[in-house]
N, C-alpha and C. Protein backbone atom coordinates (compact mmCIF):
# COMPACT_ATOMS: atom_id res chain seq x y z
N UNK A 1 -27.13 -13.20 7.37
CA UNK A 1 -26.49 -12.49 6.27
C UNK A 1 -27.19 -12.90 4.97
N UNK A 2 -27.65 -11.81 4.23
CA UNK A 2 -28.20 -11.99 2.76
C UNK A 2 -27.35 -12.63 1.83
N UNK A 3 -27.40 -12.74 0.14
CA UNK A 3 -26.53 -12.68 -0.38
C UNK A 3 -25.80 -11.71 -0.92
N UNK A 4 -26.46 -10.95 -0.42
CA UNK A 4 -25.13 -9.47 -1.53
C UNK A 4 -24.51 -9.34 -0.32
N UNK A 5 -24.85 -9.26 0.91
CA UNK A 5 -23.75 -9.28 2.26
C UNK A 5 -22.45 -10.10 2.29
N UNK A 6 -23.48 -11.56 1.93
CA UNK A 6 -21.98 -12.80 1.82
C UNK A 6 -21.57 -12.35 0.45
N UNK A 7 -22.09 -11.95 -0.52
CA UNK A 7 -20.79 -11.33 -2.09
C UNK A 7 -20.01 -10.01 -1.75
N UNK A 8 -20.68 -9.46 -1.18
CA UNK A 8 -19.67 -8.20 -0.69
C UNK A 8 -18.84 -8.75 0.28
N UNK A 9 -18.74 -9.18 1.26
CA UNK A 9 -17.68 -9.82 2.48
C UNK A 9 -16.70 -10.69 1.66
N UNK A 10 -16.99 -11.80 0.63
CA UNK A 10 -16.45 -12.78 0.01
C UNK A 10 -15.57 -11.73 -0.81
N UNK A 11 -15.63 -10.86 -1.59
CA UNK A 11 -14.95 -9.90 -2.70
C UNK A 11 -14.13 -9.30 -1.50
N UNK A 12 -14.23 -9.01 -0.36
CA UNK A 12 -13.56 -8.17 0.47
C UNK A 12 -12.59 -8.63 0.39
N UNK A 13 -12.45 -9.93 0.75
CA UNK A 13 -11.77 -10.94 1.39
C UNK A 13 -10.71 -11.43 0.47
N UNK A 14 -11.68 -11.54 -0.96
CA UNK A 14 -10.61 -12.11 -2.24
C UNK A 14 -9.92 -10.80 -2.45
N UNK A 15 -10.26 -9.55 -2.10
CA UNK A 15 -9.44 -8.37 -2.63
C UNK A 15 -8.38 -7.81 -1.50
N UNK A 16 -8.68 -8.10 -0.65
CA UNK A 16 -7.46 -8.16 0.91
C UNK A 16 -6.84 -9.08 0.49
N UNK A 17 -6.83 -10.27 0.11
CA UNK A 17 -5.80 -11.24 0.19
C UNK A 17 -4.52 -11.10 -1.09
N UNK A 18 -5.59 -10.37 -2.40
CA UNK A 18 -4.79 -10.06 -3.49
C UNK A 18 -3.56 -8.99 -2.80
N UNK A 19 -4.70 -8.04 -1.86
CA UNK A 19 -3.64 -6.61 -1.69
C UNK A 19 -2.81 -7.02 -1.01
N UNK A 20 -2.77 -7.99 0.11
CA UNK A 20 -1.54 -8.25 0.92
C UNK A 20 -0.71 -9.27 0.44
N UNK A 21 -0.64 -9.61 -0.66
CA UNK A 21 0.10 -10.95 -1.42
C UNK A 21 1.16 -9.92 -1.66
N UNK A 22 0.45 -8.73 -3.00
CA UNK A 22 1.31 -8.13 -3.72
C UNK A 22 2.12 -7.16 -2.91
N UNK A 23 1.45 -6.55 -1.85
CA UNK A 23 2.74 -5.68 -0.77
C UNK A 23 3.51 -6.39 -0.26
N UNK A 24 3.44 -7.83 0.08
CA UNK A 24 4.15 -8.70 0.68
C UNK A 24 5.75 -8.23 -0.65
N UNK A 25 5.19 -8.71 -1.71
CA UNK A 25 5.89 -8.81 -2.82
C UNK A 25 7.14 -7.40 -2.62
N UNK A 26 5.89 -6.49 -2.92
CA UNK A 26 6.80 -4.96 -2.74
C UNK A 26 7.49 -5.23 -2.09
N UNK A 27 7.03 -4.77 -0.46
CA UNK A 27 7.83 -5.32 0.64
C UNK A 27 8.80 -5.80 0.43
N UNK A 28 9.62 -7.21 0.68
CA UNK A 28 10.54 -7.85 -0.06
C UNK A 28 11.24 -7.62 -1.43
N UNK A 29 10.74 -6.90 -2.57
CA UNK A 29 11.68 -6.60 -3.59
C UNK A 29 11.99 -5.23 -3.12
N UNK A 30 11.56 -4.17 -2.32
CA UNK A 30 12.06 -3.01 -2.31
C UNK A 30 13.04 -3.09 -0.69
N UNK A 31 12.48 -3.68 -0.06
CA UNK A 31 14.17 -4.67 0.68
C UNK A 31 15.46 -4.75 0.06
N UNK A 32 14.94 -5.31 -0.92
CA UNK A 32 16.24 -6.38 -1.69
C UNK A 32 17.17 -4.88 -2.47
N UNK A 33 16.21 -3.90 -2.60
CA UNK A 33 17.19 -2.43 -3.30
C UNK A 33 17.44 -1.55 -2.83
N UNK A 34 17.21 -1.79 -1.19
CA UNK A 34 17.26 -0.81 -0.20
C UNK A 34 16.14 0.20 0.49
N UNK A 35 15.37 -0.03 -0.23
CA UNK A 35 14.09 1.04 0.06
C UNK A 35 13.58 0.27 1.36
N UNK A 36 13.35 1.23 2.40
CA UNK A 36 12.27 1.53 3.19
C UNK A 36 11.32 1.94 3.23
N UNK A 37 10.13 0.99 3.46
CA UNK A 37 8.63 1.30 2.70
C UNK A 37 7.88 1.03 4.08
N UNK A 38 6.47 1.33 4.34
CA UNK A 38 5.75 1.20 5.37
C UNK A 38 3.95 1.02 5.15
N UNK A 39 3.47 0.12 5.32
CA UNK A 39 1.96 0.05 5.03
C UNK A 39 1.50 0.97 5.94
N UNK A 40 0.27 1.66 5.33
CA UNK A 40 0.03 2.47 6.55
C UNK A 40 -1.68 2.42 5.84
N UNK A 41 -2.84 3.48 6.47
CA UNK A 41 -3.84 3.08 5.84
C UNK A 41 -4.76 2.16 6.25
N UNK A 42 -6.16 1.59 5.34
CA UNK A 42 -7.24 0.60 5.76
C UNK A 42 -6.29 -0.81 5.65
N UNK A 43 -5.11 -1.22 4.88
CA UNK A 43 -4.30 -2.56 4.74
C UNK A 43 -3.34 -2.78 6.11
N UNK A 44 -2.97 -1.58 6.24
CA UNK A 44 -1.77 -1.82 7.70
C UNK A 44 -2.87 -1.92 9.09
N UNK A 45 -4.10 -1.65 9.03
CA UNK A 45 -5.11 -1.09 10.32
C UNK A 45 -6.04 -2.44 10.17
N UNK A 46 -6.37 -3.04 9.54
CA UNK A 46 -6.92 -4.67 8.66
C UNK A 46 -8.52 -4.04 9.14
N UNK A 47 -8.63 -2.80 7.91
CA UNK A 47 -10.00 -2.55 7.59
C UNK A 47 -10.45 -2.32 6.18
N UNK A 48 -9.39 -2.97 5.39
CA UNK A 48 -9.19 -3.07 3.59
C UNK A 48 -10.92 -3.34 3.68
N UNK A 49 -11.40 -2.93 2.88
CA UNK A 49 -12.72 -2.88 1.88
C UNK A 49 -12.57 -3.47 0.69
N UNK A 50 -13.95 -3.44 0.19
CA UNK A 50 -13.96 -3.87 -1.54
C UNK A 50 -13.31 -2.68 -2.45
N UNK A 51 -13.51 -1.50 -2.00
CA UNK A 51 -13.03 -0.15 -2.93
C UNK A 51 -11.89 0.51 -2.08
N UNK A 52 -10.94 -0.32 -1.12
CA UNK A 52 -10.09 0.24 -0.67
C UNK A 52 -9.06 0.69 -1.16
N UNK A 53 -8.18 1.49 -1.12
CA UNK A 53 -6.43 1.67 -1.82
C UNK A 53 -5.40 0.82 -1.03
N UNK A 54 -4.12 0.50 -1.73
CA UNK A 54 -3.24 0.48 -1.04
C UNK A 54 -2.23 1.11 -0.32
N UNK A 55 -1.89 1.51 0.61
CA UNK A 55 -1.34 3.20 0.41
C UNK A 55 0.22 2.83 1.32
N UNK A 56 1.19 2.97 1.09
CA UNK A 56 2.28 3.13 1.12
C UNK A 56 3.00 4.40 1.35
N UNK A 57 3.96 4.47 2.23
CA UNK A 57 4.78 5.35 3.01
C UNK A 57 6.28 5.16 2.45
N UNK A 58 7.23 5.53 1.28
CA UNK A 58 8.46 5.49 1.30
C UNK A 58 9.30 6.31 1.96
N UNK A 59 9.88 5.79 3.26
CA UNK A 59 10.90 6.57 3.46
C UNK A 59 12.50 6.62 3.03
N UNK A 60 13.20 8.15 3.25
CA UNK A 60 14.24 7.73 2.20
C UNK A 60 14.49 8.46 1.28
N UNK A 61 15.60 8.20 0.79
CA UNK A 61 16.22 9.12 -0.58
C UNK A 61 15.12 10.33 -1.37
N UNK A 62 15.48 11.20 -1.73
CA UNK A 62 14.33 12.20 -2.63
C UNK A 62 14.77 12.15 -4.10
N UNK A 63 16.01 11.41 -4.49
CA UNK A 63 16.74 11.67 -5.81
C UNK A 63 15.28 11.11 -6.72
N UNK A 64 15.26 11.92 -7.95
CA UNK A 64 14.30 11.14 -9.11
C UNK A 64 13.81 9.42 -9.57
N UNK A 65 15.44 9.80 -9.54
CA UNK A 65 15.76 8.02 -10.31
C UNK A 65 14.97 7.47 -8.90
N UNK A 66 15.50 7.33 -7.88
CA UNK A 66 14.82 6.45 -6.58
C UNK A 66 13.29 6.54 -6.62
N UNK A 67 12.70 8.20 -7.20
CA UNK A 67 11.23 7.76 -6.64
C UNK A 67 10.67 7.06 -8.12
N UNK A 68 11.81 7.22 -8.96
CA UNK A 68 11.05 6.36 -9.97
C UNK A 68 11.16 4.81 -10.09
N UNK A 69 12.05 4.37 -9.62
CA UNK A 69 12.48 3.20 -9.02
C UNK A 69 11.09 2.64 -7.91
N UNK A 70 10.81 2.90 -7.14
CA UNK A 70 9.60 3.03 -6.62
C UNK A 70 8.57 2.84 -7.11
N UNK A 71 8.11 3.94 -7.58
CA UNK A 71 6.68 4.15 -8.66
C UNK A 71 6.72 2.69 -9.52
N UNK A 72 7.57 2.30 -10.00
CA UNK A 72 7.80 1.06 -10.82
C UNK A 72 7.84 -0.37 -10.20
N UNK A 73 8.05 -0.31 -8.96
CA UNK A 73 8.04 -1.48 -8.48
C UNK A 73 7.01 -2.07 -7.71
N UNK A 74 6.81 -0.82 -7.53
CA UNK A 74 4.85 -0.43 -7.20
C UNK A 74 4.19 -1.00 -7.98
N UNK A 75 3.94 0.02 -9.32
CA UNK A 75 3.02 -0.56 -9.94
C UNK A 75 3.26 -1.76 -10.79
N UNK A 76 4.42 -2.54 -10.83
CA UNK A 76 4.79 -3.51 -11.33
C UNK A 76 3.98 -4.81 -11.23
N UNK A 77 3.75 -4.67 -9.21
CA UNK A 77 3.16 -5.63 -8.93
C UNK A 77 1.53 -5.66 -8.55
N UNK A 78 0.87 -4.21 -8.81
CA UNK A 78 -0.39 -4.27 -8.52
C UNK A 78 -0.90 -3.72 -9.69
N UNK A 79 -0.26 -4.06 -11.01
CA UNK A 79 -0.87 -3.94 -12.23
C UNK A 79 -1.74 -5.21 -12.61
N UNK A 80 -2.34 -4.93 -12.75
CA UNK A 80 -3.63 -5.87 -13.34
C UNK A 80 -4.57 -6.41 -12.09
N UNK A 81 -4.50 -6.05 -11.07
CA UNK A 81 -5.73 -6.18 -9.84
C UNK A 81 -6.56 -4.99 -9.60
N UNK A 82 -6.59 -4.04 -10.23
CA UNK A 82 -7.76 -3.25 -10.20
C UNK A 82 -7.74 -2.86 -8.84
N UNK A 83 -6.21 -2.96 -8.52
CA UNK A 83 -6.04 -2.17 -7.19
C UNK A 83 -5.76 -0.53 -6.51
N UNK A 84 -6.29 0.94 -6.57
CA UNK A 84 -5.57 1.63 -6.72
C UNK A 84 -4.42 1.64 -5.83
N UNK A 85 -3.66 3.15 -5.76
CA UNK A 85 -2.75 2.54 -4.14
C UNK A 85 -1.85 4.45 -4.03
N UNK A 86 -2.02 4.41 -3.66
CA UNK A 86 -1.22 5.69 -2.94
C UNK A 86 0.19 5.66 -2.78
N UNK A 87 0.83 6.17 -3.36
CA UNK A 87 2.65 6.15 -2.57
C UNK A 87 2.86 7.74 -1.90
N UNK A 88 3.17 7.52 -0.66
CA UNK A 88 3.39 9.04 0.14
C UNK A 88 5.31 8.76 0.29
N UNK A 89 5.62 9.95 -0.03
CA UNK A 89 7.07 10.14 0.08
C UNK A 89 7.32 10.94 1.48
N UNK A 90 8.23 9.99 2.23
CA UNK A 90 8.02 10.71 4.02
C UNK A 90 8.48 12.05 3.40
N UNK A 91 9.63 12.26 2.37
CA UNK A 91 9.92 13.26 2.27
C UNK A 91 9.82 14.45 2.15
N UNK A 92 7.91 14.48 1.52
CA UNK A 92 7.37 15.25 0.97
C UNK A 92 6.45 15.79 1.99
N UNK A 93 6.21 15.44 3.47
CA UNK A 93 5.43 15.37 3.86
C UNK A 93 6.05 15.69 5.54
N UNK A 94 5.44 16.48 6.70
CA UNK A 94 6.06 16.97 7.52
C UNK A 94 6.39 15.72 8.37
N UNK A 95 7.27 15.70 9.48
CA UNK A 95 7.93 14.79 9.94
C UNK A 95 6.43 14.58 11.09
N UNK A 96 5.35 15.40 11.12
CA UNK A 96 4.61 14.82 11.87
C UNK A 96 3.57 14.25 11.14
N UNK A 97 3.11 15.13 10.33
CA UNK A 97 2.41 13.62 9.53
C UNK A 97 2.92 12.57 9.07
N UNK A 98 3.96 11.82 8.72
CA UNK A 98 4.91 10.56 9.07
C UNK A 98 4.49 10.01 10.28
N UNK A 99 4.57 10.56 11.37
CA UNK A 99 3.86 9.52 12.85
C UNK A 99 2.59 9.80 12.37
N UNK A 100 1.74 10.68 12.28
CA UNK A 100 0.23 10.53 12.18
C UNK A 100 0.13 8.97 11.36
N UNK A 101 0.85 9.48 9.94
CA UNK A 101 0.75 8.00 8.88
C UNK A 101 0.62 6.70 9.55
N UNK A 102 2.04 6.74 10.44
CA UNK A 102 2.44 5.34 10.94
C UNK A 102 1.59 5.17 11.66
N UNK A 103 1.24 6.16 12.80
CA UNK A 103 0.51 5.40 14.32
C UNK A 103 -1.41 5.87 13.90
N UNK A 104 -1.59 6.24 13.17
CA UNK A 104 -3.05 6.88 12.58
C UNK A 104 -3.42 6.50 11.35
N UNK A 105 -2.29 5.82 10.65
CA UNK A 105 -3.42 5.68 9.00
C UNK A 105 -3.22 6.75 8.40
N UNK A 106 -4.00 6.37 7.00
CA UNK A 106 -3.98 7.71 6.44
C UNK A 106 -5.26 8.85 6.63
């Protein structure tokens, strides 16, 4: 392995560990308010990249306030890592792409 191989693998690695700290986080605070959330994607499949997203599945309520509740607790915790991240609302989305999500990624 060169060095831009070992700096690219090393950044992978520091940027997977950032992304799964802060979903951990989500995870657990959107627990704590009832939301049902689901990693799905290169983070749930453990093929996160250096330019990967985080991408998230809420299932659950469609009211405003909730998806804004969401959106906020989201980006609450992956503000300032230069992380992007996707939020898919099962709601918005047919009940079979929901299994594609879960058992396929995005």
């Amino acid at each position: 392995m060169n060095k831009i191989d070992a700096l690219i693998r090393r950044r992978a690695d520091d940027r997977r560990k950032t992304a799964q700290a802060c979903v951990s986080r989500i995870l657990r605070n959107a627990k704590a308010r009832g939301v049902d959330i689901s990693v799905v994607g290169s983070l749930a499949k453990n093929r996160f990249r250096v330019h990967s997203d985080v991408d998230l599945l809420v299932h659950g309520s469609t009211d405003p306030a909730h998806r804004t509740m969401v959106e906020r607790l989201v980006a609450d915790q992956l503000r300032g890592t230069n992380i992007p991240y996707d939020l898919i609302f099962a709601s918005d989305v047919s009940p079979e792409r929901v299994q594609q999500l879960l058992n396929d990624g995005v």
